[in-house]
N, C-alpha and C. Protein backbone atom coordinates (compact mmCIF):
# COMPACT_ATOMS: atom_id res chain seq x y z
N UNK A 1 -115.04 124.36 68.03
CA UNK A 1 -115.02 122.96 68.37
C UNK A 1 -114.42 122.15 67.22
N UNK A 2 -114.73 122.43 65.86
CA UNK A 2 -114.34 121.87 64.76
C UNK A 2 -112.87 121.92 64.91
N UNK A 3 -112.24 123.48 65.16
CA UNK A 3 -110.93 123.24 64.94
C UNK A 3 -109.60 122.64 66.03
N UNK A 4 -110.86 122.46 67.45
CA UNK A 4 -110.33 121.24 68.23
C UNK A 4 -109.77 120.03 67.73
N UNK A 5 -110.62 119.40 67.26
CA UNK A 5 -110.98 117.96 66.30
C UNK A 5 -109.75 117.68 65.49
N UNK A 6 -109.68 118.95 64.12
CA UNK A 6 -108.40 118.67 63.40
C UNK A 6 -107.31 118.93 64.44
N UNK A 7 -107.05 119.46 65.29
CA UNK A 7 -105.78 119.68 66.14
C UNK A 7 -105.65 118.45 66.47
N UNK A 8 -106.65 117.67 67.19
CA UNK A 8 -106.72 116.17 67.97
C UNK A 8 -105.89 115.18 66.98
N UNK A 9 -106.55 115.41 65.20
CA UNK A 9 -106.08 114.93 64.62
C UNK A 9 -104.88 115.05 64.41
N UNK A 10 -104.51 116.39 64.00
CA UNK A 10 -102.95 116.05 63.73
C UNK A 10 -102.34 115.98 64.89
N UNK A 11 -102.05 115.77 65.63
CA UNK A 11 -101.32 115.46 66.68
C UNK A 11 -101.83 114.11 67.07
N UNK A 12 -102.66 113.84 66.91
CA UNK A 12 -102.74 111.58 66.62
C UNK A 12 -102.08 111.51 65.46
N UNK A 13 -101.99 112.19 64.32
CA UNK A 13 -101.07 111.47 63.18
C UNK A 13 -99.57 111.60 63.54
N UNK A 14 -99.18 112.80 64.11
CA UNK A 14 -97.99 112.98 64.42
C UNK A 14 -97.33 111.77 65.66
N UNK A 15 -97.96 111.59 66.33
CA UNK A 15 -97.63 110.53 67.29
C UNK A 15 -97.68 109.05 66.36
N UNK A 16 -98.31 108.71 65.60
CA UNK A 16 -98.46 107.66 64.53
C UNK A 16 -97.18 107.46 63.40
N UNK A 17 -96.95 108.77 63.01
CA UNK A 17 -95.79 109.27 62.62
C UNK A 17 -93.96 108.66 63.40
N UNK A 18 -94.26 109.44 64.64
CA UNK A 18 -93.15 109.18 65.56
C UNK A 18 -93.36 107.74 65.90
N UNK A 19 -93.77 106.65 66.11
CA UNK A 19 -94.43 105.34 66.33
C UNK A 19 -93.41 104.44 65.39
N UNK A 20 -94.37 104.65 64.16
CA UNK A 20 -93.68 103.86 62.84
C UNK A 20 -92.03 104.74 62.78
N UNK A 21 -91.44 106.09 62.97
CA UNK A 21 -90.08 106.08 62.85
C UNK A 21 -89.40 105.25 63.65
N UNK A 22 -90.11 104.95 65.02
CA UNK A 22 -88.97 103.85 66.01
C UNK A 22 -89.39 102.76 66.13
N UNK A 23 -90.39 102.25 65.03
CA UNK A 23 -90.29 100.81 64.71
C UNK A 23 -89.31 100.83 63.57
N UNK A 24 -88.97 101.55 62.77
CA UNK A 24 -88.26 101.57 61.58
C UNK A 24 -86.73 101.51 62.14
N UNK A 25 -86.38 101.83 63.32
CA UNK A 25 -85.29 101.80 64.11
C UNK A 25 -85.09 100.53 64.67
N UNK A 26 -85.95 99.72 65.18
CA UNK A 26 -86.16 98.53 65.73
C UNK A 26 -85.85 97.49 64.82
N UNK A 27 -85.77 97.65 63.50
CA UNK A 27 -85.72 96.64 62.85
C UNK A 27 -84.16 95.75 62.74
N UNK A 28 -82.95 97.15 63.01
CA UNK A 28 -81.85 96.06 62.84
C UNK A 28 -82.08 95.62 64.74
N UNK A 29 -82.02 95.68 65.26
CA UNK A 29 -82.49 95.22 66.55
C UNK A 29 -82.82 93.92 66.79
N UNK A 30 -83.60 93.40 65.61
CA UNK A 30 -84.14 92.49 65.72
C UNK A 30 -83.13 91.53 65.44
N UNK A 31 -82.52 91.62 63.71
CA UNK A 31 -81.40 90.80 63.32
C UNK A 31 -80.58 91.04 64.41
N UNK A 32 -79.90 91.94 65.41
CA UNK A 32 -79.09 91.51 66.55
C UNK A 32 -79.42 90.52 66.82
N UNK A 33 -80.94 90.76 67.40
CA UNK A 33 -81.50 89.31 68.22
C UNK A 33 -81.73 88.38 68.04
N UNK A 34 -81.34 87.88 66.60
CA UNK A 34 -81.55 86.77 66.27
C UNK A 34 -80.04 86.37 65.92
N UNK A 35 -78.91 87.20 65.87
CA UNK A 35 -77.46 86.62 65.89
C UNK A 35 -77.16 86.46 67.21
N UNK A 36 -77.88 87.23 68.23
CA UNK A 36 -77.50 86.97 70.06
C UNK A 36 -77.96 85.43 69.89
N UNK A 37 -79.03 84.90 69.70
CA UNK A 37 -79.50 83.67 69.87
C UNK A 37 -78.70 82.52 69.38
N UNK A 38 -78.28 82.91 68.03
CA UNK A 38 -77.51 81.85 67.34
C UNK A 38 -76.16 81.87 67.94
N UNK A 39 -75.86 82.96 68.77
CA UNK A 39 -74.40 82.65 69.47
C UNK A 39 -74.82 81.88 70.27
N UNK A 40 -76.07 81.99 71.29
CA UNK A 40 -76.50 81.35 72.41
C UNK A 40 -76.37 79.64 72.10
N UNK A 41 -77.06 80.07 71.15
CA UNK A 41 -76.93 78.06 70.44
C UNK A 41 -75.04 77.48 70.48
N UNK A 42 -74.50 78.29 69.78
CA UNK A 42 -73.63 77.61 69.29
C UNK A 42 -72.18 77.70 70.74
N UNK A 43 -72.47 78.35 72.01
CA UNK A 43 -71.35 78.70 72.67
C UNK A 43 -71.35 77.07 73.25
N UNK A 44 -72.19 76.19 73.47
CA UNK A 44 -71.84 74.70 73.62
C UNK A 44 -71.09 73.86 73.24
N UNK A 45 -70.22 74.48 71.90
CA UNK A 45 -69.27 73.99 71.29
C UNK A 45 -68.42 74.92 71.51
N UNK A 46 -67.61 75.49 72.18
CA UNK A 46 -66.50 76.10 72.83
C UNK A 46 -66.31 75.35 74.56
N UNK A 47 -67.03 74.99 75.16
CA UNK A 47 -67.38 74.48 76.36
C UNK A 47 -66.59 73.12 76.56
N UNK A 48 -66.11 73.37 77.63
CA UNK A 48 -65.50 71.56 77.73
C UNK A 48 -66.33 70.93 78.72
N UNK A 49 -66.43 71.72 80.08
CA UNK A 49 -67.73 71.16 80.58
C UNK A 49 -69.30 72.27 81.02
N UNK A 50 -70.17 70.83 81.46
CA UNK A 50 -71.31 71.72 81.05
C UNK A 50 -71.97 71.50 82.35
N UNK A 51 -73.07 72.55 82.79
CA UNK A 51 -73.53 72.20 84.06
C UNK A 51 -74.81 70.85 83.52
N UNK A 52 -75.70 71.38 84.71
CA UNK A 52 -76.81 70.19 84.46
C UNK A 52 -77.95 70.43 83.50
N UNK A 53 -77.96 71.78 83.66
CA UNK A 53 -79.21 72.95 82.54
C UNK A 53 -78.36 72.66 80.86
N UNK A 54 -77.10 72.84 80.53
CA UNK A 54 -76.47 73.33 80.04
C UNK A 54 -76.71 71.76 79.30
N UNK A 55 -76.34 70.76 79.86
CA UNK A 55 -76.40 69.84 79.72
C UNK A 55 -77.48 69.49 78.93
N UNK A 56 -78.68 69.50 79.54
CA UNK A 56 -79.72 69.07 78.73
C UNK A 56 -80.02 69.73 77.79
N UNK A 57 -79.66 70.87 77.45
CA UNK A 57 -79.97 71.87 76.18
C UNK A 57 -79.09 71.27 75.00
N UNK A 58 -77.58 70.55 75.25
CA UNK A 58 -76.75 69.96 74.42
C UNK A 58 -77.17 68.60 73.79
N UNK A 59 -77.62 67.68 74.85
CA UNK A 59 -78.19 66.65 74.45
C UNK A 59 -79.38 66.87 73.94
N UNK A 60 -80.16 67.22 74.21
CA UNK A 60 -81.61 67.46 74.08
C UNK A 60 -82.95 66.90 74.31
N UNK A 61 -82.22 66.61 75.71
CA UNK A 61 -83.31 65.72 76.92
C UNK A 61 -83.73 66.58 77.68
N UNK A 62 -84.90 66.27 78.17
CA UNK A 62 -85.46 67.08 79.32
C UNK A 62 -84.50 66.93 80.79
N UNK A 63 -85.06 67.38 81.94
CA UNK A 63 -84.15 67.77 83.10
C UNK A 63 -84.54 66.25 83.56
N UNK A 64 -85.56 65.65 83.68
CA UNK A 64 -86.54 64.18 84.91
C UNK A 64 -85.57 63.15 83.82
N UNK A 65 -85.34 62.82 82.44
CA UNK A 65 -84.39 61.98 81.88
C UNK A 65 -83.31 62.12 82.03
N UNK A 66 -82.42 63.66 82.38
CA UNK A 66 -81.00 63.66 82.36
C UNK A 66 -80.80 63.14 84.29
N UNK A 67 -81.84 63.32 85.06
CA UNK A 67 -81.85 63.10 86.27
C UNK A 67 -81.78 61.56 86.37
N UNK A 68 -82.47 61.16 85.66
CA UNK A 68 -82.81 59.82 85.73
C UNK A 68 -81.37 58.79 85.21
N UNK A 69 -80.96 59.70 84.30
CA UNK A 69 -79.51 58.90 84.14
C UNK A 69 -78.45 58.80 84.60
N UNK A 70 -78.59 60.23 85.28
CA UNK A 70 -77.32 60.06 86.30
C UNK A 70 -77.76 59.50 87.63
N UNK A 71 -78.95 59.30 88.11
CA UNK A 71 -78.69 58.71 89.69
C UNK A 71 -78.66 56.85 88.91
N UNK A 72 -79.06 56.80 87.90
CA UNK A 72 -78.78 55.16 87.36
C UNK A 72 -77.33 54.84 86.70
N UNK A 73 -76.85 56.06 86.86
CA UNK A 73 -74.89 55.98 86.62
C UNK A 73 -75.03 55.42 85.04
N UNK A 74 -75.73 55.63 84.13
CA UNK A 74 -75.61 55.63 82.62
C UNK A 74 -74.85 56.41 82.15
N UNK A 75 -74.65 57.73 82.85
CA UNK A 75 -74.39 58.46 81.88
C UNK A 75 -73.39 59.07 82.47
N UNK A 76 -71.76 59.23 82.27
CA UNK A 76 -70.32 60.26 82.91
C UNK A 76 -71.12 61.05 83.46
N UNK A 77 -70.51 61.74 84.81
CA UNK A 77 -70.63 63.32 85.51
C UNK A 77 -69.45 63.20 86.32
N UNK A 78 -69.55 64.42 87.26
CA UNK A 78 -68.83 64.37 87.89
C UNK A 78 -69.70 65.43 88.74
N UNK A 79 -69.30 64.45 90.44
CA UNK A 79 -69.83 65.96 91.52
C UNK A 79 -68.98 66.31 92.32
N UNK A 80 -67.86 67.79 91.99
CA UNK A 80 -66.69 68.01 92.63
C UNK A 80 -67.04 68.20 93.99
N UNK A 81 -68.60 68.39 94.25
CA UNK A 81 -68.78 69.08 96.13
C UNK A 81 -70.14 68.18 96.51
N UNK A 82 -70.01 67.42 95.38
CA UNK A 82 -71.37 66.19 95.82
C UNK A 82 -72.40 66.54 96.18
N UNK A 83 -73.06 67.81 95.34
CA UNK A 83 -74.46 68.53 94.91
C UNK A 83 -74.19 68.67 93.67
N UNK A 84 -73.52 69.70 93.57
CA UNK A 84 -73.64 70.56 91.69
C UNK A 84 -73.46 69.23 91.07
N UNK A 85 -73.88 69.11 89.35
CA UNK A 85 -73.22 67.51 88.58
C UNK A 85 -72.60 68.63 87.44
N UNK A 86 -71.60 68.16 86.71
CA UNK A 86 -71.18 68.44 85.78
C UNK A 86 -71.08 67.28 84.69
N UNK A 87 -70.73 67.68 83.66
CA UNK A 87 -70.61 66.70 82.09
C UNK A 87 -69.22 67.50 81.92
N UNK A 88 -68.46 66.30 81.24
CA UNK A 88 -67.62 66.53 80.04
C UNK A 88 -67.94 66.59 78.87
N UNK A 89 -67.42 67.15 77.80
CA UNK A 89 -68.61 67.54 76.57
C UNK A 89 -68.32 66.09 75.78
N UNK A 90 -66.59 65.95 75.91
CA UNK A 90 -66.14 64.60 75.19
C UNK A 90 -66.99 63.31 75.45
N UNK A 91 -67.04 63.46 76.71
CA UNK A 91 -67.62 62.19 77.34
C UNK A 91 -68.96 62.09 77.13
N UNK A 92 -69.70 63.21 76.93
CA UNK A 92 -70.82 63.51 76.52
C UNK A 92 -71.43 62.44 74.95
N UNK A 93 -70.11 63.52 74.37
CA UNK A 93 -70.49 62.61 72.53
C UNK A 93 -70.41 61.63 72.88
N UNK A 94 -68.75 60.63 73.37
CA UNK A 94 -68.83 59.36 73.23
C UNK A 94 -70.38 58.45 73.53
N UNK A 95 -70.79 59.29 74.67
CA UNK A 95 -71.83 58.23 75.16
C UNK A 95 -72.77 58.14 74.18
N UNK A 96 -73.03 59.44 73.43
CA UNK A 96 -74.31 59.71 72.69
C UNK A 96 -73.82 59.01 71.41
N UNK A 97 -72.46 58.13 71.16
CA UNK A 97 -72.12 57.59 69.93
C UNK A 97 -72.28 56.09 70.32
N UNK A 98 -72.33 56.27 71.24
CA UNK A 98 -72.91 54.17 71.65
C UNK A 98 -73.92 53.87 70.84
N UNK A 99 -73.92 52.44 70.77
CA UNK A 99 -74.95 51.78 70.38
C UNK A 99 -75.06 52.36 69.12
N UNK A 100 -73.83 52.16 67.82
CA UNK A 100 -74.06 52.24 66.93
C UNK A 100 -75.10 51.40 65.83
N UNK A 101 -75.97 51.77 65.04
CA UNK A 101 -76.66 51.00 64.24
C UNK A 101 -76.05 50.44 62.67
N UNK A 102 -75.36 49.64 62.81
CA UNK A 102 -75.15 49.31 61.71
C UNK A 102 -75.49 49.56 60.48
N UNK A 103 -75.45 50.18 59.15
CA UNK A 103 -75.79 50.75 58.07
C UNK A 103 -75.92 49.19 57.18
N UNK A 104 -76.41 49.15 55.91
CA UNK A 104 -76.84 47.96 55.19
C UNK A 104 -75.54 47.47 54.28
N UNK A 105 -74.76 48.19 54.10
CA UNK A 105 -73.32 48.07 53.89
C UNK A 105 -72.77 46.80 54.77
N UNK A 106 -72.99 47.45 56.29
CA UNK A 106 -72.08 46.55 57.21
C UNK A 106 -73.09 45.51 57.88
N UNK A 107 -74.45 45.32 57.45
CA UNK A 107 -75.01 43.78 58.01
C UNK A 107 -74.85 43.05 57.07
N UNK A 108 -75.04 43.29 55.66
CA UNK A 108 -74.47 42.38 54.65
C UNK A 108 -73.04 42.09 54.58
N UNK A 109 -71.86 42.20 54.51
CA UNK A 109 -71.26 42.34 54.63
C UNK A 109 -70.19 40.99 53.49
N UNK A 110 -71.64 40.96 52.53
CA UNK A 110 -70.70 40.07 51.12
C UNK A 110 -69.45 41.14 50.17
N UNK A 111 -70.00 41.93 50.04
CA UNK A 111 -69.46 42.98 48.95
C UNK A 111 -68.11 43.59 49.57
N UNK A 112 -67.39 43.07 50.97
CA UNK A 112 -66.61 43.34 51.36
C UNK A 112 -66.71 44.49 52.18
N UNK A 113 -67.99 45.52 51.94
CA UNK A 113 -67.67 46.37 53.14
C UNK A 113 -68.30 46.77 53.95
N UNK A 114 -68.66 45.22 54.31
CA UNK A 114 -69.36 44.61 55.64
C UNK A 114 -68.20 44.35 57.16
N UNK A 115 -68.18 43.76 58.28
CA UNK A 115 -67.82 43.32 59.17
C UNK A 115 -67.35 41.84 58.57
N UNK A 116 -66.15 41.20 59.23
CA UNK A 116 -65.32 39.92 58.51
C UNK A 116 -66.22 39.17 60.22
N UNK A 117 -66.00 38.07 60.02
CA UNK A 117 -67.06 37.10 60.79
C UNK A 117 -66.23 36.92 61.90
N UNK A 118 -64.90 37.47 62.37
CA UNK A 118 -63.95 37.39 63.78
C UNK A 118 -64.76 39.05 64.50
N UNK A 119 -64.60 40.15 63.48
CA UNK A 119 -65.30 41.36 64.44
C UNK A 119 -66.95 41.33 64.35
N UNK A 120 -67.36 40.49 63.88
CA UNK A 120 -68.89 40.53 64.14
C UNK A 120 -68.79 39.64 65.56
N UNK A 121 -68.18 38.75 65.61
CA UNK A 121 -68.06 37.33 66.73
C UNK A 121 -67.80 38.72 67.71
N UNK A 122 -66.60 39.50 67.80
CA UNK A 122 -65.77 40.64 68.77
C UNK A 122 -67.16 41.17 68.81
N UNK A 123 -68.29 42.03 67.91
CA UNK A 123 -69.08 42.59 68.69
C UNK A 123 -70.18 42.31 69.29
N UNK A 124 -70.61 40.97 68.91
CA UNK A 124 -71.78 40.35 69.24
C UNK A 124 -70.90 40.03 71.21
N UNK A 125 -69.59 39.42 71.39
CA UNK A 125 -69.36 39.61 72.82
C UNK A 125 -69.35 40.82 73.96
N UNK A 126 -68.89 41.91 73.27
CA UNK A 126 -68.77 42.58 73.60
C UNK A 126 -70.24 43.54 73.86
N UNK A 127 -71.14 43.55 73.17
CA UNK A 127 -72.36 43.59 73.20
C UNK A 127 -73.37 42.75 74.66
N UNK A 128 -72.80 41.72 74.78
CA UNK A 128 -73.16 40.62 75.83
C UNK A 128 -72.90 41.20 76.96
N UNK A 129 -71.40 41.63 76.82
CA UNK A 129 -70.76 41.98 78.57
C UNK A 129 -70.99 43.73 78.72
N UNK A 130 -71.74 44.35 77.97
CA UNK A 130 -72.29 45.78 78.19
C UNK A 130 -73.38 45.76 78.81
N UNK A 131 -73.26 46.63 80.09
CA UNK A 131 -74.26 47.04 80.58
C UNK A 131 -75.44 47.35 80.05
N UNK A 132 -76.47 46.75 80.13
CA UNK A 132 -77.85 47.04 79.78
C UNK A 132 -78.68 48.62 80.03
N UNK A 133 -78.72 49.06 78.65
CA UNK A 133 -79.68 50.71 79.14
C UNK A 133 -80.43 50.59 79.88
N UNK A 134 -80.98 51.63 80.32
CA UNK A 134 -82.06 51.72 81.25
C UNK A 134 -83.17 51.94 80.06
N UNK A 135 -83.57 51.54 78.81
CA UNK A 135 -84.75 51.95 78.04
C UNK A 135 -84.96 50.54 77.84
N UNK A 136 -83.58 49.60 78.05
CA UNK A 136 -83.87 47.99 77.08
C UNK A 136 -83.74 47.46 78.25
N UNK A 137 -83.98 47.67 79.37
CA UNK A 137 -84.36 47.22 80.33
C UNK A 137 -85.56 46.32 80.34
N UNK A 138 -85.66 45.06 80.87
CA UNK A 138 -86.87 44.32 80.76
C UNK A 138 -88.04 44.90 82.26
N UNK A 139 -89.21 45.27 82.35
CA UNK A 139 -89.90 45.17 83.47
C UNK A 139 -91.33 44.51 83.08
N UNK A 140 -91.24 44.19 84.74
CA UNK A 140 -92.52 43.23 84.76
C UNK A 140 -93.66 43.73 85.26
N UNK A 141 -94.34 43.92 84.75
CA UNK A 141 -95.88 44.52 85.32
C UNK A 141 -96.15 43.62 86.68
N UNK A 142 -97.16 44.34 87.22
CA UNK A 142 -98.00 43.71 87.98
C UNK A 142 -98.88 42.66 87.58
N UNK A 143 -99.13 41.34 87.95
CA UNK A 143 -100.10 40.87 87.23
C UNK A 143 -101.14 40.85 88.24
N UNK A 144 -102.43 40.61 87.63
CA UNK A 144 -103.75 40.90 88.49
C UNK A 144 -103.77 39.37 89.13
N UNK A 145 -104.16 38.86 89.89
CA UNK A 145 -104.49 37.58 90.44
C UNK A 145 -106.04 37.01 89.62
N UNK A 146 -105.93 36.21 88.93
CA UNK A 146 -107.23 35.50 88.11
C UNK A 146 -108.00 33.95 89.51
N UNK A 147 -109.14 34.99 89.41
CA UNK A 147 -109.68 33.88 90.20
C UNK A 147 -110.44 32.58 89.69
């Protein structure tokens, strides 16, 4: 019976053995899988257009906000069969470059490398006649009736 036992044993070490050799194999495996991923990331910049999934992974909005912008026409698409939506990637940045914030350079604008007081006038109009986001949107609650 005893020399059952050590048999049991070595042949559990031997399998313990064989275990750790094909984790020791697994390891460049892993660095694959972590250069598969970083291609995964980066093939968005080879892309000219993007579907609707594809889309939100670039911007980095959820699916109910990227939905929400296109049936409120904020945001370029295009629907070649008027289901699928597509993005242009260009059209993409531009939008995501709107609504620049001015840096402290260009609201002061004594030290010269500010805005001259004709293109501040140009953007403060031009600002006026732009369509309003859907975030700076004003809404009005419900109000309760006070008796």
């Amino acid at each position: 019976m005893l020399n059952n036992r050590t048999t049991f044993m070595e042949r559990l070490n031997d399998r313990v053995a064989a275990i750790e050799a094909l984790l020791q194999k697994l390891e460049p495996v892993e660095g694959l899988l972590e250069r598969l991923t970083l291609l995964e990331e980066n093939i968005y910049t080879t892309k000219n257009m993007f579907t609707f999934m594809e889309a939100c992974a670039y911007l980095g909005v959820s699916e109910s906000l990227l939905y929400k912008l296109t049936s409120t026409k904020e945001i370029p698409h295009y629907k070649p069969r008027g289901k699928m939506v597509y993005f242009d990637k260009a059209e993409l940045d531009a939008w995501l470059k709107q609504n620049n914030v001015p840096t402290l350079g260009n609201v002061i604008g004594d030290d010269g490398c500010g805005m001259r007081n004709d293109e501040a006038d140009n953007a403060e109009t031009e600002q006026k006649n732009r369509r309003v986001p859907y975030f700076k949107r004003v809404r009005y609650a419900k109000r309760n009736k006070q008796q």
